[in-house]
C-alpha atoms as a PDB file:
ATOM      1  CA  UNK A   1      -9.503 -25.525   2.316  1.00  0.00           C
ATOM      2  CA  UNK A   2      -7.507 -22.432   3.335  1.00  0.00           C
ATOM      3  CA  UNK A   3      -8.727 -18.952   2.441  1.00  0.00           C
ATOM      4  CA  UNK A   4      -7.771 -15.327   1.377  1.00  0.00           C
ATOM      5  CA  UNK A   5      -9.325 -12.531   3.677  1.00  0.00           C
ATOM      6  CA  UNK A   6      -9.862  -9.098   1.736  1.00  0.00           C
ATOM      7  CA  UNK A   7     -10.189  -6.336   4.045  1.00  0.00           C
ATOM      8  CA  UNK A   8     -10.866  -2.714   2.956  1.00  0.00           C
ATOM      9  CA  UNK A   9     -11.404   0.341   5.619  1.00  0.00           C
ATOM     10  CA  UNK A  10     -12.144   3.852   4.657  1.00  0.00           C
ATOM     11  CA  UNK A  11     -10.458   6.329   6.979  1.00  0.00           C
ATOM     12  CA  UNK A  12     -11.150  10.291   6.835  1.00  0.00           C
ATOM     13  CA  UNK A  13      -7.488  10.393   4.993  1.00  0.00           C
ATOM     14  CA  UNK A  14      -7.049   6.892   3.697  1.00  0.00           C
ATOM     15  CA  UNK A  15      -8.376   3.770   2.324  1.00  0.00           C
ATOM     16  CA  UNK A  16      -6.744   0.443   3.648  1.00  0.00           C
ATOM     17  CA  UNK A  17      -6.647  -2.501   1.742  1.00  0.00           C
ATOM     18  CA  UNK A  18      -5.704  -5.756   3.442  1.00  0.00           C
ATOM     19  CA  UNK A  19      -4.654  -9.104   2.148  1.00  0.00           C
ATOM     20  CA  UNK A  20      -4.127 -12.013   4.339  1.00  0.00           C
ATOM     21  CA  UNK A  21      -3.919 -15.374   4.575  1.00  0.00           C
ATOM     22  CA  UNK A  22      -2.976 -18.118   7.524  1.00  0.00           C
ATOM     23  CA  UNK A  23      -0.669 -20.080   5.056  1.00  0.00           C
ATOM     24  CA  UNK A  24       3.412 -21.141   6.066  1.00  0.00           C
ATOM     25  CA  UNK A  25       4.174 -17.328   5.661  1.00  0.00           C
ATOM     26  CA  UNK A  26       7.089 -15.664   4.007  1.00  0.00           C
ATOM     27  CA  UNK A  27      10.926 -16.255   5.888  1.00  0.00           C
ATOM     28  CA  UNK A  28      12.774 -13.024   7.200  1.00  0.00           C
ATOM     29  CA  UNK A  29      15.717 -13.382   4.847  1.00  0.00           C
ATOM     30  CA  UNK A  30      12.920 -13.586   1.547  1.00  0.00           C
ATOM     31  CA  UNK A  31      10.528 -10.877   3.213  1.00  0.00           C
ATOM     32  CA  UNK A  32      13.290  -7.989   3.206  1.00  0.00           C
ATOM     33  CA  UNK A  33      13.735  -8.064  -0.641  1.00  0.00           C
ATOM     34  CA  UNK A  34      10.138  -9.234  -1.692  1.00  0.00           C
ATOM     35  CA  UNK A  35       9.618  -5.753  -3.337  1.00  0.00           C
ATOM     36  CA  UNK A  36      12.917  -5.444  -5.107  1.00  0.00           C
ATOM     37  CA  UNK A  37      12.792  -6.906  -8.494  1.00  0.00           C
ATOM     38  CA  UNK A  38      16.678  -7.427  -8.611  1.00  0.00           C
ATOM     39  CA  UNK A  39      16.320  -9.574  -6.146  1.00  0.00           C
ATOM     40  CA  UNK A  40      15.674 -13.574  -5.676  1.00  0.00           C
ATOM     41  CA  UNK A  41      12.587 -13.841  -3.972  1.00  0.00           C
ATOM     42  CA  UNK A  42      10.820 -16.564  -6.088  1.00  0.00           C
ATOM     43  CA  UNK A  43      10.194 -19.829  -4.167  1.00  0.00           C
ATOM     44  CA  UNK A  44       8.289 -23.485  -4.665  1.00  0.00           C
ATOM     45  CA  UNK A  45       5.160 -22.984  -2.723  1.00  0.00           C
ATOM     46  CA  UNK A  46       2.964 -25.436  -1.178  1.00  0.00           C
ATOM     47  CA  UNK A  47       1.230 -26.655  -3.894  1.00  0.00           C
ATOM     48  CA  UNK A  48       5.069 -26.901  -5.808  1.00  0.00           C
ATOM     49  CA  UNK A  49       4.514 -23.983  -8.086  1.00  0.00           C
ATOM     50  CA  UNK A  50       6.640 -21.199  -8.817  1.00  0.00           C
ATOM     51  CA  UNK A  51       6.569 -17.242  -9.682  1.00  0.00           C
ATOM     52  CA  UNK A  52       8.832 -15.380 -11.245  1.00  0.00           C
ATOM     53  CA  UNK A  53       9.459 -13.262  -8.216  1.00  0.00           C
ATOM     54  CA  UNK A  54       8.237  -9.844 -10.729  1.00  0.00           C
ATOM     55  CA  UNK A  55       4.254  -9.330  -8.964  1.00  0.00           C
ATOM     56  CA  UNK A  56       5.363  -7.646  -6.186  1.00  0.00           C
ATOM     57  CA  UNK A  57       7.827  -5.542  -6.967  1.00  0.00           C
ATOM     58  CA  UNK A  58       5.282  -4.553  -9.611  1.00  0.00           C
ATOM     59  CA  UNK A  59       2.340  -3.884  -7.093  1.00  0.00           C
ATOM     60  CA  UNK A  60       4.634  -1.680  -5.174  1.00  0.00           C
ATOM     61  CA  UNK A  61       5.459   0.640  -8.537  1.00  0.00           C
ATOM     62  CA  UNK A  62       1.857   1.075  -9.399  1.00  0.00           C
ATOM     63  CA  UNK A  63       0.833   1.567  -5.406  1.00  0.00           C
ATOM     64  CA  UNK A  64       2.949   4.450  -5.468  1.00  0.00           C
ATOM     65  CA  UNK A  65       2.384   5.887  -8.343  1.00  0.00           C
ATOM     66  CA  UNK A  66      -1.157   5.999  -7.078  1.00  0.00           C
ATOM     67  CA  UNK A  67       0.028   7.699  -3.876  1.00  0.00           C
ATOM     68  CA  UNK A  68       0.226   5.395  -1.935  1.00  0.00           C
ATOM     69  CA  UNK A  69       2.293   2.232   0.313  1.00  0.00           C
ATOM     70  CA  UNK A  70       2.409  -1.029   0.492  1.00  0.00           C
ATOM     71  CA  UNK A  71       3.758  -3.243   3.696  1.00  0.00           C
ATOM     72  CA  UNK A  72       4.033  -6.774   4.211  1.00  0.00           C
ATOM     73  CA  UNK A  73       4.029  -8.800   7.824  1.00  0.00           C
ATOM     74  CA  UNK A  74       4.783 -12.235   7.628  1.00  0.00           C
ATOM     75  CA  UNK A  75       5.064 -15.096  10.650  1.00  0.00           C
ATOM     76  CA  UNK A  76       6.521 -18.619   9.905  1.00  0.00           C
ATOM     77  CA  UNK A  77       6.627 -21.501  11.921  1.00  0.00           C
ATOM     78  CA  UNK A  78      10.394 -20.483  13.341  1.00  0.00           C
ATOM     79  CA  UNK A  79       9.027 -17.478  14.376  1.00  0.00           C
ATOM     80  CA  UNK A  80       5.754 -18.359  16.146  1.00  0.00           C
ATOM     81  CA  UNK A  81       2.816 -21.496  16.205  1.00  0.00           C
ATOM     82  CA  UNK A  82       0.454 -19.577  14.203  1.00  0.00           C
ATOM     83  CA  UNK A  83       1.612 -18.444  10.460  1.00  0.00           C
ATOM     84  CA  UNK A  84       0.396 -16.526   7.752  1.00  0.00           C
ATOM     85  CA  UNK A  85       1.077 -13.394   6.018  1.00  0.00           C
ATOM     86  CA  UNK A  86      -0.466  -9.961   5.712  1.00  0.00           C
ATOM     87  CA  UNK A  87      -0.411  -7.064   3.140  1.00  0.00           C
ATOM     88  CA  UNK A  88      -1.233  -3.739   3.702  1.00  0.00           C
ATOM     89  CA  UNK A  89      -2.371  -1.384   1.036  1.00  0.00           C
ATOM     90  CA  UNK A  90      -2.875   2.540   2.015  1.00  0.00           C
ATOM     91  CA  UNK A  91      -3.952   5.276  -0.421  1.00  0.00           C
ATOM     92  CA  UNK A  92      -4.735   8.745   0.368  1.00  0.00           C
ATOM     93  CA  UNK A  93      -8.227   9.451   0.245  1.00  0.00           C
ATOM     94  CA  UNK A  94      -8.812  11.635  -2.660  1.00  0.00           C
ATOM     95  CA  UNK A  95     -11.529  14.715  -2.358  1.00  0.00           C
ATOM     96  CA  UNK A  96     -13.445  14.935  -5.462  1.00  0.00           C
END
């Protein structure tokens, strides 16, 4: 009964894309190396499953080669009483 907020915003240079949720977030050690595919980042979520640890570092290629950046914020319960995790997605605006 959790959910996913989408958030886009058009700027006069950029379009924002946010993903966020209010889930157990993402620890420090795991959230430096989420977009590096050499890297262990793959964990057993709430629900048990697993990834392979390859989507992110993926998003970030393709968000680049599109211009633009992606950034993560993440808060777990070590960190603060209220968790979850953010993504920010910013492409240039593009004049036609």
């Amino acid at each position: 009964n959790d959910e996913i907020l989408l958030i886009g915003n058009q700027e006069s240079d950029r379009l924002i894309i946010i993903v966020e949720d209010h889930g157990v977030g993402i620890p420090l050690d795991i959230r430096s190396k989420l977009f590096d595919v050499k890297s262990k980042t793959s964990r057993a979520d709430t629900g048990g499953e697993s990834g392979t640890g390859f989507g992110l570092p993926i998003v970030k290629v393709y968000v680049e080669r599109l211009g633009g950046k992606i950034n993560v914020h993440s808060v777990t319960a070590d960190e603060a009483k209220t968790t979850g995790t953010k993504f920010i997605i910013e492409f240039p605006k593009v004049s036609k």
